[in-house]
C-alpha atoms as a PDB file:
ATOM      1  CA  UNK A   1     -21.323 -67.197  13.579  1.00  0.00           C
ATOM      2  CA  UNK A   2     -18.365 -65.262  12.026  1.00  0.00           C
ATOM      3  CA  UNK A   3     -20.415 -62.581  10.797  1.00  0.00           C
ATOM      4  CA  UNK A   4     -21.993 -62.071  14.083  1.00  0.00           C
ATOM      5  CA  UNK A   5     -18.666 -61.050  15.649  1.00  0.00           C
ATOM      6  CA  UNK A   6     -17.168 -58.521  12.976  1.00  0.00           C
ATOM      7  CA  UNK A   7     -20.128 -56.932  13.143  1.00  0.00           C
ATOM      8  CA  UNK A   8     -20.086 -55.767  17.005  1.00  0.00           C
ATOM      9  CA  UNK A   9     -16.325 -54.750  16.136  1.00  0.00           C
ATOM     10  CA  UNK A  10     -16.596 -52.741  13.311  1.00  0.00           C
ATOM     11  CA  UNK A  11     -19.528 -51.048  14.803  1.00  0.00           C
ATOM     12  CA  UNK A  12     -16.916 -50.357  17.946  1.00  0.00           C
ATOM     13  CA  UNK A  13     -13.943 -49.212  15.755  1.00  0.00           C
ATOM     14  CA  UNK A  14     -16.835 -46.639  13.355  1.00  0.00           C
ATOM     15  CA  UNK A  15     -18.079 -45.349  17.048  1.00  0.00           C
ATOM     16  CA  UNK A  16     -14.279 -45.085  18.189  1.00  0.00           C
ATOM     17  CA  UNK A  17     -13.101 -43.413  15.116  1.00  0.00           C
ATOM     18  CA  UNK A  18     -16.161 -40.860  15.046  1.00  0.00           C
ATOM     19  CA  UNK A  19     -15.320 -39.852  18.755  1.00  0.00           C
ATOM     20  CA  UNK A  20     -11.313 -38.959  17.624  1.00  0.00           C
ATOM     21  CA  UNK A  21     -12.476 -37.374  14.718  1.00  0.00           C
ATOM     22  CA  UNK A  22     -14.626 -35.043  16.879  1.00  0.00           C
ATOM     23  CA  UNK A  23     -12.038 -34.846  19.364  1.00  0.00           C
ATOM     24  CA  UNK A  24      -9.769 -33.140  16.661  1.00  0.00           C
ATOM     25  CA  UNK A  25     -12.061 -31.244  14.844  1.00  0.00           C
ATOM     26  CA  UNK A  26     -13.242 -29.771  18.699  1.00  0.00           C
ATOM     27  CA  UNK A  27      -9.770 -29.147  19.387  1.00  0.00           C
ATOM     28  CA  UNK A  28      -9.202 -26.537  16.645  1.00  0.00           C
ATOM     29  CA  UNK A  29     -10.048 -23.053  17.928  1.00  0.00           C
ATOM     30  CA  UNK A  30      -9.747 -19.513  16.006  1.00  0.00           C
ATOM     31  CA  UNK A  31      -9.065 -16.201  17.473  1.00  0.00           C
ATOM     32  CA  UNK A  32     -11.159 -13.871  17.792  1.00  0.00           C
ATOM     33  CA  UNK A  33     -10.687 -10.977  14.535  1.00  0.00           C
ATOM     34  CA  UNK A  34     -12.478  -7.771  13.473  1.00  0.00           C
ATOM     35  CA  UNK A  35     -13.721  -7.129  10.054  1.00  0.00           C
ATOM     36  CA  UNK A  36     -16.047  -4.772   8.807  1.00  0.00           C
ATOM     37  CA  UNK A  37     -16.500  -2.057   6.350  1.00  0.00           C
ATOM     38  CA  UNK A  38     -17.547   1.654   6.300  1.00  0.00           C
ATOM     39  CA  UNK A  39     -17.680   4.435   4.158  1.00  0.00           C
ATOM     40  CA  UNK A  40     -16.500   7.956   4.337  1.00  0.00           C
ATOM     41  CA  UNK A  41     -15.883  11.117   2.261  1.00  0.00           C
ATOM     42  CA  UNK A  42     -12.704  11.756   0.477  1.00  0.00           C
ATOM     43  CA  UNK A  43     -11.552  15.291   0.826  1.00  0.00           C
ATOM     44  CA  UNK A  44      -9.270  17.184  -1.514  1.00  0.00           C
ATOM     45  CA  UNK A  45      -6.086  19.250  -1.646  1.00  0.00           C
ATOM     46  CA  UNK A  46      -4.178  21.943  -3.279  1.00  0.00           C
ATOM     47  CA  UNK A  47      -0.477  21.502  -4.090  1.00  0.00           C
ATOM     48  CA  UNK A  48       0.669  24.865  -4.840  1.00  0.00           C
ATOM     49  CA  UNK A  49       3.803  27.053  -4.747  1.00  0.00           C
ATOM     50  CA  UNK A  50       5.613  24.213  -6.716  1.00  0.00           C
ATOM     51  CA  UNK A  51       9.728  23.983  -7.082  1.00  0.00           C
ATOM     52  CA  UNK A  52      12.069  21.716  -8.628  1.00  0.00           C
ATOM     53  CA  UNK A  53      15.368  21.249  -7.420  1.00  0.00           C
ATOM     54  CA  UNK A  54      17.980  19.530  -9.715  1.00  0.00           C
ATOM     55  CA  UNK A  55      20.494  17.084  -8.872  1.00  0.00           C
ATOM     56  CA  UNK A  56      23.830  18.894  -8.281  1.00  0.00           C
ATOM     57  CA  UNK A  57      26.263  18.563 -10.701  1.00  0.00           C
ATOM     58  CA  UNK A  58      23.644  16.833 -13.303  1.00  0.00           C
ATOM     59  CA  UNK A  59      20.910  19.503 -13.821  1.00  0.00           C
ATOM     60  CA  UNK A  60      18.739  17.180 -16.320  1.00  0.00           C
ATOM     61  CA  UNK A  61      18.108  15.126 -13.126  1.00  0.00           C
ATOM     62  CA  UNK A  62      15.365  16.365 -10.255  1.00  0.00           C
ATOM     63  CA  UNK A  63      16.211  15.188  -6.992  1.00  0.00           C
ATOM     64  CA  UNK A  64      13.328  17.089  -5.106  1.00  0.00           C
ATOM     65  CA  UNK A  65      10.118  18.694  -5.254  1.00  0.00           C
ATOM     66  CA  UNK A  66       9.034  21.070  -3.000  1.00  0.00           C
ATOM     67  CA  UNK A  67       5.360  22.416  -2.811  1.00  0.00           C
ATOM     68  CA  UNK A  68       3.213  24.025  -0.062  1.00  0.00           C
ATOM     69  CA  UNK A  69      -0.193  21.734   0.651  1.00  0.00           C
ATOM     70  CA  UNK A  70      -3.560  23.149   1.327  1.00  0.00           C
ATOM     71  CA  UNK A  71      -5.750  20.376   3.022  1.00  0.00           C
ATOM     72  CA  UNK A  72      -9.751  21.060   2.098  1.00  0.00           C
ATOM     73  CA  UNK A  73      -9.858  19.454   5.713  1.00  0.00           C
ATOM     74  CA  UNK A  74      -7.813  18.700   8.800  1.00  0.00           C
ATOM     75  CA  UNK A  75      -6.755  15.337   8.889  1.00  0.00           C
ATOM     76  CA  UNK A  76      -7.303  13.161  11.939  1.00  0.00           C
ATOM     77  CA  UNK A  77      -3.219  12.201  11.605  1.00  0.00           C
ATOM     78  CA  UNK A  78      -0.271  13.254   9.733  1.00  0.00           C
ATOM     79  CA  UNK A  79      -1.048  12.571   6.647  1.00  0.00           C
ATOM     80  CA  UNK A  80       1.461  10.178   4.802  1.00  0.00           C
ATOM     81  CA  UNK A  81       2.266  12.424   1.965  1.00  0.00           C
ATOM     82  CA  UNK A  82       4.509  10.982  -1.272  1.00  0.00           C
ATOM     83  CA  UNK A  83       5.162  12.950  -5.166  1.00  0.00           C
ATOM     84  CA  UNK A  84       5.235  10.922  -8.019  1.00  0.00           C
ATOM     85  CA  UNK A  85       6.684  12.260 -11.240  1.00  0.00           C
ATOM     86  CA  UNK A  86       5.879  10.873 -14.704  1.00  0.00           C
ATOM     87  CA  UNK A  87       8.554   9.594 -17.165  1.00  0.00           C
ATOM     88  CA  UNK A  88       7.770   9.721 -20.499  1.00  0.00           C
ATOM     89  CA  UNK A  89       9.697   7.349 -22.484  1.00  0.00           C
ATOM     90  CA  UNK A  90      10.430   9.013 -25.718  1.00  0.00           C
ATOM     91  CA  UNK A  91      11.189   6.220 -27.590  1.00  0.00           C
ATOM     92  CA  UNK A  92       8.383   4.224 -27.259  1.00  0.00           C
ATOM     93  CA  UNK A  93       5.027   6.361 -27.553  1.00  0.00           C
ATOM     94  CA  UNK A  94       2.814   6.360 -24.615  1.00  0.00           C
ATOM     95  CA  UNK A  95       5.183   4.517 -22.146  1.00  0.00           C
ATOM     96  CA  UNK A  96       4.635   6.329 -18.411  1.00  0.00           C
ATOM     97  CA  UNK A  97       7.010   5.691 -15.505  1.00  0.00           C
ATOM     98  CA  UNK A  98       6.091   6.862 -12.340  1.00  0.00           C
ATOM     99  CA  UNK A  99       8.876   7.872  -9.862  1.00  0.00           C
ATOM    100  CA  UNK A 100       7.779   7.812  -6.297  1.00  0.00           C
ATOM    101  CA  UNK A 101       9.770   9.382  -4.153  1.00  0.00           C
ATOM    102  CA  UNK A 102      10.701   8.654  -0.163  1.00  0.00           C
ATOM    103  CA  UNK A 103       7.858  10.054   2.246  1.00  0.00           C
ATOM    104  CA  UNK A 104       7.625  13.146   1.737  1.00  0.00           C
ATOM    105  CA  UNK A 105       9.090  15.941   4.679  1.00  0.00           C
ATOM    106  CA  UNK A 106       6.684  18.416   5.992  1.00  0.00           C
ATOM    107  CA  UNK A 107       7.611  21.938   7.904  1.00  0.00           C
ATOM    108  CA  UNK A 108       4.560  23.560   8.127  1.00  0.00           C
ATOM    109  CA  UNK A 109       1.839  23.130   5.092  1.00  0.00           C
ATOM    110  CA  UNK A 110       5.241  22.726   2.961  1.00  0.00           C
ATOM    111  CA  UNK A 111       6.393  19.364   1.850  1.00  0.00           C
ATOM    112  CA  UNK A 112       9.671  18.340   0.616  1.00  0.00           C
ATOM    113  CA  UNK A 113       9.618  14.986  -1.379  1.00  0.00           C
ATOM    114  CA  UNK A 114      13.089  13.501  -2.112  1.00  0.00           C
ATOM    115  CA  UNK A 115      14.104  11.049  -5.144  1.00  0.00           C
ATOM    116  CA  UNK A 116      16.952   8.094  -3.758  1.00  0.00           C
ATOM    117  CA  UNK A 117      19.785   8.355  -5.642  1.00  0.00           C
ATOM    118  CA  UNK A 118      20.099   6.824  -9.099  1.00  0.00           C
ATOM    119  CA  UNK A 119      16.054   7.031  -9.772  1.00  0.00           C
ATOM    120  CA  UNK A 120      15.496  10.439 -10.210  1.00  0.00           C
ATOM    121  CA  UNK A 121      13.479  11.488 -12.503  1.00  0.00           C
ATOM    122  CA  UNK A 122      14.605  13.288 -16.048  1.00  0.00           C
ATOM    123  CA  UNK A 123      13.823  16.810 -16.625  1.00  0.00           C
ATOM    124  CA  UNK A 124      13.680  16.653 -20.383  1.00  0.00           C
ATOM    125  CA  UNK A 125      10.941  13.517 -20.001  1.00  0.00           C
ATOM    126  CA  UNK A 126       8.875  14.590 -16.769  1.00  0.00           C
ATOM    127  CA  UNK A 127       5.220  16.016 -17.512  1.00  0.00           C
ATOM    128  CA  UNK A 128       3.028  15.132 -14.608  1.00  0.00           C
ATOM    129  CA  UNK A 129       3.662  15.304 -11.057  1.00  0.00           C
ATOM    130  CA  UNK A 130       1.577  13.716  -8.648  1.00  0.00           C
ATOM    131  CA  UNK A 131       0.864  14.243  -4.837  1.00  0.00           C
ATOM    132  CA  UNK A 132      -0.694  11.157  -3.056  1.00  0.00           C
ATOM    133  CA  UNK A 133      -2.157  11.699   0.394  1.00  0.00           C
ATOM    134  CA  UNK A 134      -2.973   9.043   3.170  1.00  0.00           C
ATOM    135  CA  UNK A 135      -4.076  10.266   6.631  1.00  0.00           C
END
């Protein structure tokens, strides 16, 4: 007789719990998002017309770069422009740094990159200067 009466009730409490575990899982909603993918063709440019300017009062220091840009096409935007300038460390053989510099200033197709104080990059150890685009 015992076993006649748990039965009913556990079947009651398995149907009870599967309805708030439903409940929950039904209550959870996600937004709705965009993803995707695409392709498209990545254009070049010409930096050209290229000047150094030295930190005042410390000449083995560059604190900008100025250089006019030739775009192979017009960009849909203003492109975000930035110069890089390669450090190489002297002391130990094929150690680059790269020092970015603040977003670069355009008037016209020429662009004036600046260096924050303190992280310029040295004259002596600079060899490669680099010009990254993003329209």
């Amino acid at each position: 007789m015992r076993k006649n009466r748990a039965l009913p009730l556990l079947v009651v409490l398995a149907l009870v719990l599967a309805a708030l575990t439903y409940a929950f899982a039904a209550a959870v909603t996600v937004p709705d998002s965009t993803a995707g993918e695409g392709q498209a063709r990545i254009y070049g440019a010409a930096a050209t017309n290229v000047h150094y300017i030295l930190v005042s009062g410390n000449p083995s220091k560059i604190s900008k770069v100025e250089f006019t840009l030739t775009l192979e096409q017009t960009p849909n935007n203003d492109p975000d422009v930035f110069a890089s300038i390669a450090n190489d460390n002297p002391i130990v053989p094929a150690t680059t740094t790269w020092v970015q510099s603040s977003k670069c200033v355009p008037a016209g197709t020429t662009y004036t990159c600046s260096f924050a104080a303190g992280s310029e990059p040295s004259v002596v150890a600079a060899n490669w200067l680099r010009v990254t685009i993003n329209d």
